[in-house]
Structure formats: C-alpha cells, structure tokens
N, C-alpha and C. Protein backbone atom coordinates (compact mmCIF):
# COMPACT_ATOMS: atom_id res chain seq x y z
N UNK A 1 85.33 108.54 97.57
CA UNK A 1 86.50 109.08 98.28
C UNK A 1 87.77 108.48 97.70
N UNK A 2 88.86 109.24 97.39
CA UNK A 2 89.84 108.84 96.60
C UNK A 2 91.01 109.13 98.11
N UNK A 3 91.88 108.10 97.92
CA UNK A 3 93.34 108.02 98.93
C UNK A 3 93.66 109.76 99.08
N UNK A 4 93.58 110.31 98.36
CA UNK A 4 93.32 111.88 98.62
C UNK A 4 92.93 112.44 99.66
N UNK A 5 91.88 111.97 99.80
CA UNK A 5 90.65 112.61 100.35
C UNK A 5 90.43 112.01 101.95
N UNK A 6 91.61 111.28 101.84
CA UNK A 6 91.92 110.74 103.49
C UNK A 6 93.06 111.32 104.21
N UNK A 7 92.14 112.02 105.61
CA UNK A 7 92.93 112.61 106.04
C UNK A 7 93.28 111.82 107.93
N UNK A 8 93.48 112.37 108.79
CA UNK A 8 93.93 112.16 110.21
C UNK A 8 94.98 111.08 109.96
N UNK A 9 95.83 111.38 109.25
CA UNK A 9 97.48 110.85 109.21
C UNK A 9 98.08 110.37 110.25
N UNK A 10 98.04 109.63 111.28
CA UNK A 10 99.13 109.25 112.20
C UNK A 10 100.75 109.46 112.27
N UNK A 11 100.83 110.61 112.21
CA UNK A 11 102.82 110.62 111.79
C UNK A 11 103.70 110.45 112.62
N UNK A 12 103.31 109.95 113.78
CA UNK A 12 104.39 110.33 114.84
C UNK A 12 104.04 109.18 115.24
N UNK A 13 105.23 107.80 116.56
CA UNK A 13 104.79 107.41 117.29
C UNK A 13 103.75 107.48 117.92
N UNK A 14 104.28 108.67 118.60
CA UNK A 14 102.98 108.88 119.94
C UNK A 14 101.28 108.90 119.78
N UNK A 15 101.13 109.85 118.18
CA UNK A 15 100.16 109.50 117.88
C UNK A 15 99.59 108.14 117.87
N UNK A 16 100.79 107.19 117.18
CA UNK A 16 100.17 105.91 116.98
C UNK A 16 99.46 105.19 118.06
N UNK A 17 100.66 105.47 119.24
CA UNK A 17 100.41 104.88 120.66
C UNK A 17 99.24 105.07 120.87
N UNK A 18 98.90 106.31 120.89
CA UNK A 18 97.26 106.77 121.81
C UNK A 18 96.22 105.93 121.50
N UNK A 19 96.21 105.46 120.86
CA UNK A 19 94.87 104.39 120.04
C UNK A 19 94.93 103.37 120.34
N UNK A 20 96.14 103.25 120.94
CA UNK A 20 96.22 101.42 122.12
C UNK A 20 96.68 101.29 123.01
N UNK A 21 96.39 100.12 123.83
CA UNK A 21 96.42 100.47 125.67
C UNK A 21 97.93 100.14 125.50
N UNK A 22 98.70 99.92 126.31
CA UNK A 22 99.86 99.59 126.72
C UNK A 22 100.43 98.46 126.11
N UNK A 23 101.59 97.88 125.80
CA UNK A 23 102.02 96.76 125.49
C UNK A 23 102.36 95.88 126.37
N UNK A 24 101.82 94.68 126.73
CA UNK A 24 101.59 93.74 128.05
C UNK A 24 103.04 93.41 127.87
N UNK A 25 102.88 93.15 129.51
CA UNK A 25 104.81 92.94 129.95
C UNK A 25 105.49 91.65 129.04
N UNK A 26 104.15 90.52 128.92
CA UNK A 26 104.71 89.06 128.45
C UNK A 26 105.18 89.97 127.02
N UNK A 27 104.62 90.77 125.97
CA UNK A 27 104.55 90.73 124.93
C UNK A 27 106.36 91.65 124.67
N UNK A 28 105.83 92.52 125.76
CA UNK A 28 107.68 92.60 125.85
C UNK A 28 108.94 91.79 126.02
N UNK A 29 108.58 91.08 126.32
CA UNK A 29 109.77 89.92 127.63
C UNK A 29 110.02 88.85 126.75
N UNK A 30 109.06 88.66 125.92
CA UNK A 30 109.15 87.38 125.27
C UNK A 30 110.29 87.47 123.94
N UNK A 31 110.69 88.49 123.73
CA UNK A 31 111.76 88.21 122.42
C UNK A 31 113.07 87.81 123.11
N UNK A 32 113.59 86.78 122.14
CA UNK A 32 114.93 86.48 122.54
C UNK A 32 116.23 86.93 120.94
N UNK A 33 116.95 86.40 121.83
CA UNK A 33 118.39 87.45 121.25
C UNK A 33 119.03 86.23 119.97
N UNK A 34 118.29 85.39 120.86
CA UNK A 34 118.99 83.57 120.07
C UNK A 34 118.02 82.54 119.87
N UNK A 35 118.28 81.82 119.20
CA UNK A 35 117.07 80.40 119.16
C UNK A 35 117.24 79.24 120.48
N UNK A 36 116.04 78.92 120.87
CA UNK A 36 115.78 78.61 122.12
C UNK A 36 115.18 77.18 121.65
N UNK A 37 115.09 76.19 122.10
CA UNK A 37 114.52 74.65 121.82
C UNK A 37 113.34 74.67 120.99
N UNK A 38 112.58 75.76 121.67
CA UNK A 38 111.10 75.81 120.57
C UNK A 38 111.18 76.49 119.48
N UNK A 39 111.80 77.36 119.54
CA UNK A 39 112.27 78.17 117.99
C UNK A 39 112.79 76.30 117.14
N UNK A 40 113.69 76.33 118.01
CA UNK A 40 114.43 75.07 117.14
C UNK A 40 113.24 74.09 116.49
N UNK A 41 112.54 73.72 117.16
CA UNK A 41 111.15 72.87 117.13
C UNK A 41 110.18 72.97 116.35
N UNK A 42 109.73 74.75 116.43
CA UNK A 42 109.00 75.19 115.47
C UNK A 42 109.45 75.09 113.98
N UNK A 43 110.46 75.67 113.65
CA UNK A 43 111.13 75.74 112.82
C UNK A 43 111.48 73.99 111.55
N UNK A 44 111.76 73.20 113.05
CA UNK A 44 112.08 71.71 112.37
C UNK A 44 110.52 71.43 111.87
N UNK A 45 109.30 71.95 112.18
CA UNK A 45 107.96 71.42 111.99
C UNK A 45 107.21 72.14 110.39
N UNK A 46 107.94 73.05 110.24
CA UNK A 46 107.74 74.56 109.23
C UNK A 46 107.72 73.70 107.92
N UNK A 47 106.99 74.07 106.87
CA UNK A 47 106.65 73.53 105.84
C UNK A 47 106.95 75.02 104.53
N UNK A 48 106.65 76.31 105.97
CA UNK A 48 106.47 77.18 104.81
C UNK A 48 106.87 78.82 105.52
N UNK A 49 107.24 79.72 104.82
CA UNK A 49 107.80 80.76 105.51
C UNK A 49 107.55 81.76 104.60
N UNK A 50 107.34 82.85 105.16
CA UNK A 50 107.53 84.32 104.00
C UNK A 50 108.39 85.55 104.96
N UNK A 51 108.89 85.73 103.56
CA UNK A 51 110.36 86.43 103.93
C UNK A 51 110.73 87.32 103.21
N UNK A 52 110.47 88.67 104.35
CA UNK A 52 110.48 90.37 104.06
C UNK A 52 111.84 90.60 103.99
N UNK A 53 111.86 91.33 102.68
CA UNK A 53 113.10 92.17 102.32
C UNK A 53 112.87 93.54 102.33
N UNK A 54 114.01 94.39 101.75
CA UNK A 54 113.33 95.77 101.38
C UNK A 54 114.55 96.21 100.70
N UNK A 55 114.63 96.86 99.56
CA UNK A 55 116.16 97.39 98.72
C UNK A 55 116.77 98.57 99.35
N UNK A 56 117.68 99.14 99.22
CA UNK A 56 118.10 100.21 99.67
C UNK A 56 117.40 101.60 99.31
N UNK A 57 116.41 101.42 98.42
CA UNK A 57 116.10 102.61 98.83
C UNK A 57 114.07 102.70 99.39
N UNK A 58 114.23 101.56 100.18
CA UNK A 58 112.63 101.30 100.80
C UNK A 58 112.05 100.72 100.18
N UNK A 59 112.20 100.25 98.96
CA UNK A 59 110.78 99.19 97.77
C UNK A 59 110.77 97.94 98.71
N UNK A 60 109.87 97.27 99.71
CA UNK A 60 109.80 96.20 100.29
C UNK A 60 109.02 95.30 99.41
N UNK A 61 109.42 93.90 100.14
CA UNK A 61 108.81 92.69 99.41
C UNK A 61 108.65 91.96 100.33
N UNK A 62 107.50 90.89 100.02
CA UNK A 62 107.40 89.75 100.82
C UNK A 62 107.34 88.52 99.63
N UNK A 63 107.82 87.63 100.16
CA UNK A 63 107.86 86.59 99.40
C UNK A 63 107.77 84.75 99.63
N UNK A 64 106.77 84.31 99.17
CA UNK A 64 106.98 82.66 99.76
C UNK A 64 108.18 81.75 100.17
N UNK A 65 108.32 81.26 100.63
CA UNK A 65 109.26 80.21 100.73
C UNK A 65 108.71 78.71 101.35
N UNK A 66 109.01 77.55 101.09
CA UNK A 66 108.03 76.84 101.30
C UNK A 66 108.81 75.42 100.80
N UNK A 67 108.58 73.97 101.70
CA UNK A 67 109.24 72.95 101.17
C UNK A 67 109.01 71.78 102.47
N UNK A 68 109.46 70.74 102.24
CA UNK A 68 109.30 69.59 103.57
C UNK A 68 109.63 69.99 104.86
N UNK A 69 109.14 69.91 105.86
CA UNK A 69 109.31 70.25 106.94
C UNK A 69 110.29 70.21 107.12
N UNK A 70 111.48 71.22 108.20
CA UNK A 70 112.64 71.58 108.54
C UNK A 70 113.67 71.79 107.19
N UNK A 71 112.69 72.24 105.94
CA UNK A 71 113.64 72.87 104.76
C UNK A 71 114.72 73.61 105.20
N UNK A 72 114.66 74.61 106.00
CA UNK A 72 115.01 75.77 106.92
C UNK A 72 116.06 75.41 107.91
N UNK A 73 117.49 75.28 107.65
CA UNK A 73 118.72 74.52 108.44
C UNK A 73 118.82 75.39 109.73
N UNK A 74 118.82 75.10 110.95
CA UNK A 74 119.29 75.55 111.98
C UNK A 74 120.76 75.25 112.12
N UNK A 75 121.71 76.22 111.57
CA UNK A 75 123.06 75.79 112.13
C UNK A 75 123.89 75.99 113.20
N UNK A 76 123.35 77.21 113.92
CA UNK A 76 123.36 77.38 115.14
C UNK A 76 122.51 78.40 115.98
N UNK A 77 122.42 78.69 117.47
CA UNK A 77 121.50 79.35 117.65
C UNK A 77 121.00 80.90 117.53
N UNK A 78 122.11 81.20 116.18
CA UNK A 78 122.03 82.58 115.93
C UNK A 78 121.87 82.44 114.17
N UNK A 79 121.98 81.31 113.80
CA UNK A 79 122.22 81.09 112.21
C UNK A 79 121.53 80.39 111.50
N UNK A 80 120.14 80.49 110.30
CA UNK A 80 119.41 79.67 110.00
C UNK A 80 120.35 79.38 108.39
N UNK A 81 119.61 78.77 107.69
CA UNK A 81 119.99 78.78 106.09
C UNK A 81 119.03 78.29 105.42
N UNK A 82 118.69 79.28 104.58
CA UNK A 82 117.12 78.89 103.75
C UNK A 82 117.43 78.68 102.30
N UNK A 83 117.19 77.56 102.02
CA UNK A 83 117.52 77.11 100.46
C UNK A 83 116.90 77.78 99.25
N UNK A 84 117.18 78.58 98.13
CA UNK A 84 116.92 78.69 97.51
C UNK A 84 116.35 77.60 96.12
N UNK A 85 115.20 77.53 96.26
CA UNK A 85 114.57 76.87 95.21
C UNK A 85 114.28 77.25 94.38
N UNK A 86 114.55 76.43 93.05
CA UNK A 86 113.79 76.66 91.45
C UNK A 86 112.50 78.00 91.20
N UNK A 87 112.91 79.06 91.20
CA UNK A 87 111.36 80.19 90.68
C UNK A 87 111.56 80.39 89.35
N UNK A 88 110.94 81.87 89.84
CA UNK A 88 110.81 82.44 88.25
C UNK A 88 112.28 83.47 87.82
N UNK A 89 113.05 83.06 88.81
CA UNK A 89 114.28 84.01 87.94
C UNK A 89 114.78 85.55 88.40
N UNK A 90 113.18 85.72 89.18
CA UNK A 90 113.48 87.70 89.46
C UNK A 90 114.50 87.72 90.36
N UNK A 91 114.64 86.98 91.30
CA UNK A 91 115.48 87.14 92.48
C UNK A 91 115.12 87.86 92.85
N UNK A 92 113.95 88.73 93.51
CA UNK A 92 113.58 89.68 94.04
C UNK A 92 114.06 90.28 95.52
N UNK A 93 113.76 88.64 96.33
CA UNK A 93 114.27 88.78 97.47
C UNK A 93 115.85 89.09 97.91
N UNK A 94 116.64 88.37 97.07
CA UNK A 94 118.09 87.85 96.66
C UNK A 94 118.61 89.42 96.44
N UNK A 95 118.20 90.06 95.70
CA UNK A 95 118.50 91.55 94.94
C UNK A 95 118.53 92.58 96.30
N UNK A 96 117.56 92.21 96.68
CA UNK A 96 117.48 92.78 98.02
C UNK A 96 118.20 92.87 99.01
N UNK A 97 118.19 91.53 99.31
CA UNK A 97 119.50 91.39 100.28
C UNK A 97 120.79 91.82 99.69
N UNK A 98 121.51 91.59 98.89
CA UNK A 98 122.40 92.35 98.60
C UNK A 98 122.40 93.73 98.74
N UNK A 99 121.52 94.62 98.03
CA UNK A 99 121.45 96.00 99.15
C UNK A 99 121.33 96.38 100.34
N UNK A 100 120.30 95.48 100.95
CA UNK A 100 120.36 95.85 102.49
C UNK A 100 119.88 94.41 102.77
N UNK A 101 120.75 94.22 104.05
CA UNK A 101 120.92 92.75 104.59
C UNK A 101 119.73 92.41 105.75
N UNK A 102 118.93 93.64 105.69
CA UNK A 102 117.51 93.17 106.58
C UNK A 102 116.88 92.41 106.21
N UNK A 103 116.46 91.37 106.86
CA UNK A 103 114.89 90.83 106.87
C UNK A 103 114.46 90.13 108.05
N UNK A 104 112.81 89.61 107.62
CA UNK A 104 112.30 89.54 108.45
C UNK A 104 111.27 87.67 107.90
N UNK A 105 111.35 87.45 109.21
CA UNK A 105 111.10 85.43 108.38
C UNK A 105 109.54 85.83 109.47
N UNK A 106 108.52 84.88 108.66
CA UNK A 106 107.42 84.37 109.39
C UNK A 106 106.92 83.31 109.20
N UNK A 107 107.33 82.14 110.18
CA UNK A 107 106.88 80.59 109.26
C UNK A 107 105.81 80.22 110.28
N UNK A 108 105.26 79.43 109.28
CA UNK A 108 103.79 78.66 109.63
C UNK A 108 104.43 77.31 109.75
N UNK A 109 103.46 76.46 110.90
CA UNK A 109 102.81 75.02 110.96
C UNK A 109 101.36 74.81 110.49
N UNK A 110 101.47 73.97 109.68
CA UNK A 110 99.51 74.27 109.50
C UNK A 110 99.54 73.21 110.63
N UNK A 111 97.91 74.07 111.43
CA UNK A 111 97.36 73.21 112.94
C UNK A 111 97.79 73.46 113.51
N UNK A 112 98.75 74.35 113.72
CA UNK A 112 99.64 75.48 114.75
C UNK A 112 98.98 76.87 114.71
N UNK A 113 98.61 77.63 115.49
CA UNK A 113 97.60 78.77 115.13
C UNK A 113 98.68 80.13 115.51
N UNK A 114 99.57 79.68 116.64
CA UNK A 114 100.65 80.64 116.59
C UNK A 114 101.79 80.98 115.46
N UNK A 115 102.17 81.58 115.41
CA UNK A 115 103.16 81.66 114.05
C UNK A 115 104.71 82.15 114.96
N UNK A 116 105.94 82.02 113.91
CA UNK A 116 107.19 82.25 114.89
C UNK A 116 107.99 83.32 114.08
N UNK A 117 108.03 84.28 114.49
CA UNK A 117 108.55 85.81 114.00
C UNK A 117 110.15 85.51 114.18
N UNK A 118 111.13 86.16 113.03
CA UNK A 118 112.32 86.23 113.13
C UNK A 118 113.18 87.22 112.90
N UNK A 119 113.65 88.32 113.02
CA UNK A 119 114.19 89.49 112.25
C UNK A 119 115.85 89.13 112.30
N UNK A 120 116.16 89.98 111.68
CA UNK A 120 117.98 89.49 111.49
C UNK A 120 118.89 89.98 110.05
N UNK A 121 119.61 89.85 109.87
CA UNK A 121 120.50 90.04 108.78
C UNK A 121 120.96 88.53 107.83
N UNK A 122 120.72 89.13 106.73
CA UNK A 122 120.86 87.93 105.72
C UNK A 122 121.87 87.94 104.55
N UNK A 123 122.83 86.95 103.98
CA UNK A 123 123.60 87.18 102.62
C UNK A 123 123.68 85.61 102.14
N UNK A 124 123.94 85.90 101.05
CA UNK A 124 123.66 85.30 99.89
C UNK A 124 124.82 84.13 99.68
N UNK A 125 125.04 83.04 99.91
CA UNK A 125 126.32 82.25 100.00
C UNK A 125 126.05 81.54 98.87
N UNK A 126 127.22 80.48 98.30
CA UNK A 126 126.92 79.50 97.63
C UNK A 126 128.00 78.43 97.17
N UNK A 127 128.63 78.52 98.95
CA UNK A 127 129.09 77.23 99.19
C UNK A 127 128.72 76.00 98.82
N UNK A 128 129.48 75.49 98.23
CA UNK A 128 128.93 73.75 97.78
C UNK A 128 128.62 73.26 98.87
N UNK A 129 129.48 72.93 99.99
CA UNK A 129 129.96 71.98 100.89
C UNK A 129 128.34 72.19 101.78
N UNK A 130 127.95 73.33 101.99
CA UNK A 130 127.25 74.29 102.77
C UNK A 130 125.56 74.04 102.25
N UNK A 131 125.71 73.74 100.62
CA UNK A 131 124.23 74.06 100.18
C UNK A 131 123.63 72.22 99.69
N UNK A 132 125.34 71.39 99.51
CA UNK A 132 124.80 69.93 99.67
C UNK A 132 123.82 69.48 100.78
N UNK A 133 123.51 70.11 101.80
CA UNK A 133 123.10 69.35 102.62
C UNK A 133 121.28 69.58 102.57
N UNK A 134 120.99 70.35 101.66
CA UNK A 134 120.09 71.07 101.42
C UNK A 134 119.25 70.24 100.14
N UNK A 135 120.14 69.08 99.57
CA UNK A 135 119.51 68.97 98.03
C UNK A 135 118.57 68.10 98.10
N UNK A 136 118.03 67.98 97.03
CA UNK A 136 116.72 67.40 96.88
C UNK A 136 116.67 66.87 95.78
N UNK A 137 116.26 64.93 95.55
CA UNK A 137 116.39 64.26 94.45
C UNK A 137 117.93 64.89 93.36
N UNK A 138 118.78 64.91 94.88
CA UNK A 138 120.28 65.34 94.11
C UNK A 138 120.60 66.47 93.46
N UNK A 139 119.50 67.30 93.41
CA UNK A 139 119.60 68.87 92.73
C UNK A 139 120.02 69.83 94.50
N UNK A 140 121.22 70.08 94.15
CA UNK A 140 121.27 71.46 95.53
C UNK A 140 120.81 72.64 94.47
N UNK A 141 120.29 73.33 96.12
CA UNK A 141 120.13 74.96 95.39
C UNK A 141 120.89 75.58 94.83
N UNK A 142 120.97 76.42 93.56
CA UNK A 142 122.16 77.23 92.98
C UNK A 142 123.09 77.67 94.57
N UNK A 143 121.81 78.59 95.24
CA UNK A 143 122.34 79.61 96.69
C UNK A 143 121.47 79.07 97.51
N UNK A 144 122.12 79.78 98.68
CA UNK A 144 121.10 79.64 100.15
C UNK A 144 121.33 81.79 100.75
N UNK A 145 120.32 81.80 101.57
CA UNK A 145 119.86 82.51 102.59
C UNK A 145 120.46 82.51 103.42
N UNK A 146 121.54 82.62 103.92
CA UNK A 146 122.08 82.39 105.33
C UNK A 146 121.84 83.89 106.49
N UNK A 147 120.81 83.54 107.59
CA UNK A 147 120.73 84.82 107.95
C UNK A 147 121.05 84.45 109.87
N UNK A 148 121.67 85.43 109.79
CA UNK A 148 122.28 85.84 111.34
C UNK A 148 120.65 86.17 112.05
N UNK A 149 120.41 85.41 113.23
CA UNK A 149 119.05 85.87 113.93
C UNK A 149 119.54 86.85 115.11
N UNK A 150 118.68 87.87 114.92
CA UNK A 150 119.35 89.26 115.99
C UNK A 150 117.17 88.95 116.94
N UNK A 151 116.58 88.92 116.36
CA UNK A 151 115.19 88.67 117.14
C UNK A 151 114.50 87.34 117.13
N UNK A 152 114.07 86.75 118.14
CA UNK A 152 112.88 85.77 117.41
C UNK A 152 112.04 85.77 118.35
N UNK A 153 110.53 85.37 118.50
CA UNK A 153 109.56 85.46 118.90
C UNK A 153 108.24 85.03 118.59
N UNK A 154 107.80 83.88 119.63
CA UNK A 154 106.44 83.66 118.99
C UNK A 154 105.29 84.79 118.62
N UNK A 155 104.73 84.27 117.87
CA UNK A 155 103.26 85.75 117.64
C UNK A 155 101.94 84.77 118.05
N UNK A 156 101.04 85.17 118.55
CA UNK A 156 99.86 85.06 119.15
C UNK A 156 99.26 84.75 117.98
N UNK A 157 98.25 84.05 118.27
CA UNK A 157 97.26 82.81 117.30
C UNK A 157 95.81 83.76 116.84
N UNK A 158 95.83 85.21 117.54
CA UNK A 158 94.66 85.58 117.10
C UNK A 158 94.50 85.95 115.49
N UNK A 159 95.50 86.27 114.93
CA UNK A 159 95.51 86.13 113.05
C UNK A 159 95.01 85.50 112.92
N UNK A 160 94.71 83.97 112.50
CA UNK A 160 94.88 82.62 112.43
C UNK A 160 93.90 82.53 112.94
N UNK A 161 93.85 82.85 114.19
CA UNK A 161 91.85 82.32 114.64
C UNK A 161 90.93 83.21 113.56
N UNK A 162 91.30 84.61 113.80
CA UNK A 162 89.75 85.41 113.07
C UNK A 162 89.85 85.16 111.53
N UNK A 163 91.24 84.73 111.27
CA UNK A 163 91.42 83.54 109.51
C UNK A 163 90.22 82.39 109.26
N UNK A 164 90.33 82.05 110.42
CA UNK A 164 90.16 80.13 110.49
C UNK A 164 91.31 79.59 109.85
N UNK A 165 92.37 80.09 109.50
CA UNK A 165 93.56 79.31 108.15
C UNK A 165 93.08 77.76 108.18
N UNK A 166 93.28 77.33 109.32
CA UNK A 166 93.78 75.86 109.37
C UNK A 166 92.16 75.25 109.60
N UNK A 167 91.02 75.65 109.53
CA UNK A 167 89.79 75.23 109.91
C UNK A 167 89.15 75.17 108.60
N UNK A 168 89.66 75.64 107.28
CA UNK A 168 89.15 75.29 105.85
C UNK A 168 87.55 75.60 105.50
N UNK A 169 87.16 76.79 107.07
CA UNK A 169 85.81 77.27 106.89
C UNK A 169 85.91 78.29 105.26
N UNK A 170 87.03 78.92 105.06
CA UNK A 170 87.23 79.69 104.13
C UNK A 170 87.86 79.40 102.69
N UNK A 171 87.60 78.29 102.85
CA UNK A 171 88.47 77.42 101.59
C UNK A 171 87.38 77.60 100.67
N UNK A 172 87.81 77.91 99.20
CA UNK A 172 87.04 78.21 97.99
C UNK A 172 86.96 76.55 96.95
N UNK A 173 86.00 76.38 96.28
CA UNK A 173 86.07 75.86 95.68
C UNK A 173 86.82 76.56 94.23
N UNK A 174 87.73 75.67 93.51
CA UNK A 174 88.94 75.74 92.96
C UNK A 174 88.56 77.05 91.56
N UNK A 175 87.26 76.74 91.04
CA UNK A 175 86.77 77.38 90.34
C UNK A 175 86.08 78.52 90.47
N UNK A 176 86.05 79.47 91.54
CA UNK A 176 86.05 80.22 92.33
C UNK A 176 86.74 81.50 91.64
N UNK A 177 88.33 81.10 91.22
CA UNK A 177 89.46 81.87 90.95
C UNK A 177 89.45 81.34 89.53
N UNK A 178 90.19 82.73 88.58
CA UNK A 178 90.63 81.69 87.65
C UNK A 178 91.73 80.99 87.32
N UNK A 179 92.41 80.17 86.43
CA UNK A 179 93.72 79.98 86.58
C UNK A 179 95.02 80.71 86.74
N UNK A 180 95.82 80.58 87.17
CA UNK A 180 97.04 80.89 86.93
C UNK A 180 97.71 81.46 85.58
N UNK A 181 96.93 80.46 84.55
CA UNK A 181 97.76 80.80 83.10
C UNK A 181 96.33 81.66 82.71
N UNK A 182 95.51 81.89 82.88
CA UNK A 182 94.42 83.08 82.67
C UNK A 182 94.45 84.13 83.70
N UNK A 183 95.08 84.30 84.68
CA UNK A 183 95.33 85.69 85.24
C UNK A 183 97.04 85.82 84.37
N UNK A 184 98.14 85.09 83.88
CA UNK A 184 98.86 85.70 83.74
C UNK A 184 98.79 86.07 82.22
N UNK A 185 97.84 85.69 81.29
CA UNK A 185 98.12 86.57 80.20
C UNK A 185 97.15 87.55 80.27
N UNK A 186 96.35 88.23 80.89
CA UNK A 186 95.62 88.78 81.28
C UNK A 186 96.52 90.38 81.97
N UNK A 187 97.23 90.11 82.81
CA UNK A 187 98.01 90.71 83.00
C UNK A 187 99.43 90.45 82.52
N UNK A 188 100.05 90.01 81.82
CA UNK A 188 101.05 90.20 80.84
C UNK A 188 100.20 90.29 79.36
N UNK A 189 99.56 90.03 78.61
CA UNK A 189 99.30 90.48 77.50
C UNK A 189 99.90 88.97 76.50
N UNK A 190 100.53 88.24 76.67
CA UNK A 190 101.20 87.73 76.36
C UNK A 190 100.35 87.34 75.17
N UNK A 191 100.74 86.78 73.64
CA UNK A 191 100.18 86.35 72.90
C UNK A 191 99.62 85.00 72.97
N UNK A 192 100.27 84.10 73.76
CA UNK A 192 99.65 82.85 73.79
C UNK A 192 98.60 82.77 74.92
N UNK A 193 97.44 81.88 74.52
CA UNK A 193 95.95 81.43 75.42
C UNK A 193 96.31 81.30 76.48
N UNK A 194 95.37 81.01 77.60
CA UNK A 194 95.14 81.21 78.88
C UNK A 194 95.58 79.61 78.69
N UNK A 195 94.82 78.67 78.12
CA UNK A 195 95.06 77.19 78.08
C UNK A 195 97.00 77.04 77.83
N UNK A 196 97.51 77.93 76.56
CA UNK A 196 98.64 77.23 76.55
C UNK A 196 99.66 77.55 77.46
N UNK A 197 99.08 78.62 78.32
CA UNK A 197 99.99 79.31 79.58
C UNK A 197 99.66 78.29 80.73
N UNK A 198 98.65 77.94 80.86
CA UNK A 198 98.16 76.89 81.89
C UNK A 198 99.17 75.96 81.81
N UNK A 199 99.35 75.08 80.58
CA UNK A 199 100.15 73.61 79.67
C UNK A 199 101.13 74.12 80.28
N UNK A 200 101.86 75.19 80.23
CA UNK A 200 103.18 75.58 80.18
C UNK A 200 103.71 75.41 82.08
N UNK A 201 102.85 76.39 83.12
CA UNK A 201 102.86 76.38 84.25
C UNK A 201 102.86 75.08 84.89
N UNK A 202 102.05 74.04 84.51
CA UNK A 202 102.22 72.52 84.73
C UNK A 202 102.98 72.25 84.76
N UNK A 203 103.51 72.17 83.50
CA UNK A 203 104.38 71.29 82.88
C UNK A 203 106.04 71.75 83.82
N UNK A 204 105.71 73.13 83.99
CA UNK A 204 107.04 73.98 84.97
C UNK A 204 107.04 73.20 86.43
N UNK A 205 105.42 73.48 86.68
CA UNK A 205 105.33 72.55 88.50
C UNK A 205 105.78 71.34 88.09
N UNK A 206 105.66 70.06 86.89
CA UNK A 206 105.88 69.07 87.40
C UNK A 206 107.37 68.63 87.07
N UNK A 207 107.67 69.65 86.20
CA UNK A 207 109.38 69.25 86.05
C UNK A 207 110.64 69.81 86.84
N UNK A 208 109.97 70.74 87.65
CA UNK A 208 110.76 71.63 87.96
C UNK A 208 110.97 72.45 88.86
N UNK A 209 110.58 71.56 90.17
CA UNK A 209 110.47 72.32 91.44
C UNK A 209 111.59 72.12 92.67
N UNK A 210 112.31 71.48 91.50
CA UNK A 210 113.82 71.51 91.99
C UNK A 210 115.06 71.35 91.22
C-alpha cells in the first residue's frame, strides 16, 4: 500500500473530534496567559528544549536546544530568552522566525515525566548588554531567541511513561547505530571516510560548543 492508497482523510475538525471523548475540564483550565512559579521552576530545572518554527509559507521545523540547567532566561512573566549556541550555520530555526514570529517551546527535566508546553511569538535580538548574561567560558551567543509567552502549560507524563525516556529500559547499546560521521557521508556523499568525518565532528564537539 503506497500513501496513495490511503484513504478516510479526516478534513474537518469535527471529523477529528468524533474519534475522541470530550476534552476534560482540567485539560482546558489549565493554560495560562503568563508564567506562574512552576513554569518559572520548571524552566530553571530544563537542561533541554525543542523549538517549533514554521516559514511563511508552512515548511515547519523542530529543532534541539539544550545546555545547563536554566540556559533559558526568564525575564519576565511573559518573556523568556533562549541563547543561541555554536551549530552548524543553517539557522533554520532563526530564518524562520524572521518570517513568521510563531513558535512553539517543549522542555524536558530528565526524571520529570511531565513536560512544559509554551506557544508565543519570537525575534531575533542581539543586544550585547542583553546576551552577556548568557555567556559561557566568556563566549556570549552571536543572538538570542527572545520570545513573548502568549500560552504555557504543563503536558501529562503519559508520552514519557509509554517512552520509559527516563527509565533507560530503551537505551541502545552505542553500536547499535552507526556513527555520526558514517551516516553523514552516506548521506552527503562527501569524499572524505566515515573515520575522517567522525575526527572532524569530535574535534567540532570538543572545541566548539561554545
């Protein structure tokens, strides 16, 4: 059967609705407009976050973000600022936001099974004064993330349970996968070995993750 060959399309709300009972009152009630002590809390505990964009004309992305706990500045209870760290250059997310200022944050605690949902509007600053406070072994980020929070909301731990994430029942041994520098010339083509792409990716993690 080819994506073709699949049909009963859901196109409408309502359709969607019919296939699930009601949305429980807590699950309504519970979003707030602003950050609340535990947002604040969660957030100061966060090690790691992924953060939905989408360009102006619908191409969405999700993307890591990730660093010492409370990387993620609370500056006030409508205003986070997420540091941009050392990647690979695409700016994918960054590109994005400049077209359309949506997104959407989901950060983890590992040993926390709930996760903390954020939606809101985001732009691209790169205030000195603003991104010093952010640096690391004296390197600030080129930019930061600064995003206005219009939703936030805890999400329920059942992901995460039927995961195990944090229970390491599903953890692979390392050789399992192959490397990094052998899936990327593999899919780039690149002329140099899987080994000297490996050398290279190292040598990037250990010099250069800030």
């Amino acid at each position: 059967m080819t994506p073709d060959d699949i049909g009963h399309d859901l196109a409408s709300e309502a359709a969607l609705r019919g296939h699930y009972p009601e949305v429980t009152e807590i699950a309504t009630r519970k979003v707030l407009r602003a950050l609340d002590r535990h947002c604040r809390d969660f957030i100061a505990l966060s090690p790691f976050l992924c953060l939905g964009t989408c360009d102006r004309h619908g191409k969405a992305d999700v993307s890591p973000r990730g660093d010492a706990p409370g990387f993620v500045c609370v500056l006030d209870d409508r205003t986070l600022l997420i540091p941009d760290r050392r990647g690979n250059n695409r700016l994918d997310s960054l590109t994005n936001v400049v077209d359309n200022p949506a997104v959407g944050l989901l950060f983890l605690v590992p040993g926390v099974e709930e996760t903390l949902r954020i939606n809101g509007r985001g732009r691209i600053v790169d205030d000195p004064t603003l991104l010093a406070a952010s640096a690391v072994d004296g390197k600030a980020p080129a930019t930061g993330l600064l995003v206005t929070v219009e939703e936030a909301f805890l999400h329920c731990a059942k992901a995460l349970k039927r995961s195990r994430l944090w229970s390491g029942d599903y953890r692979v041994q390392r050789d399992r996968y192959p490397t990094a520098g052998r899936v990327f010339k593999d899919h780039s083509g690149i002329a140099r070995s899987a080994e000297e792409n490996e050398a290279f990716i190292q040598e990037n993690y250990r010099t250069k993750l800030y």
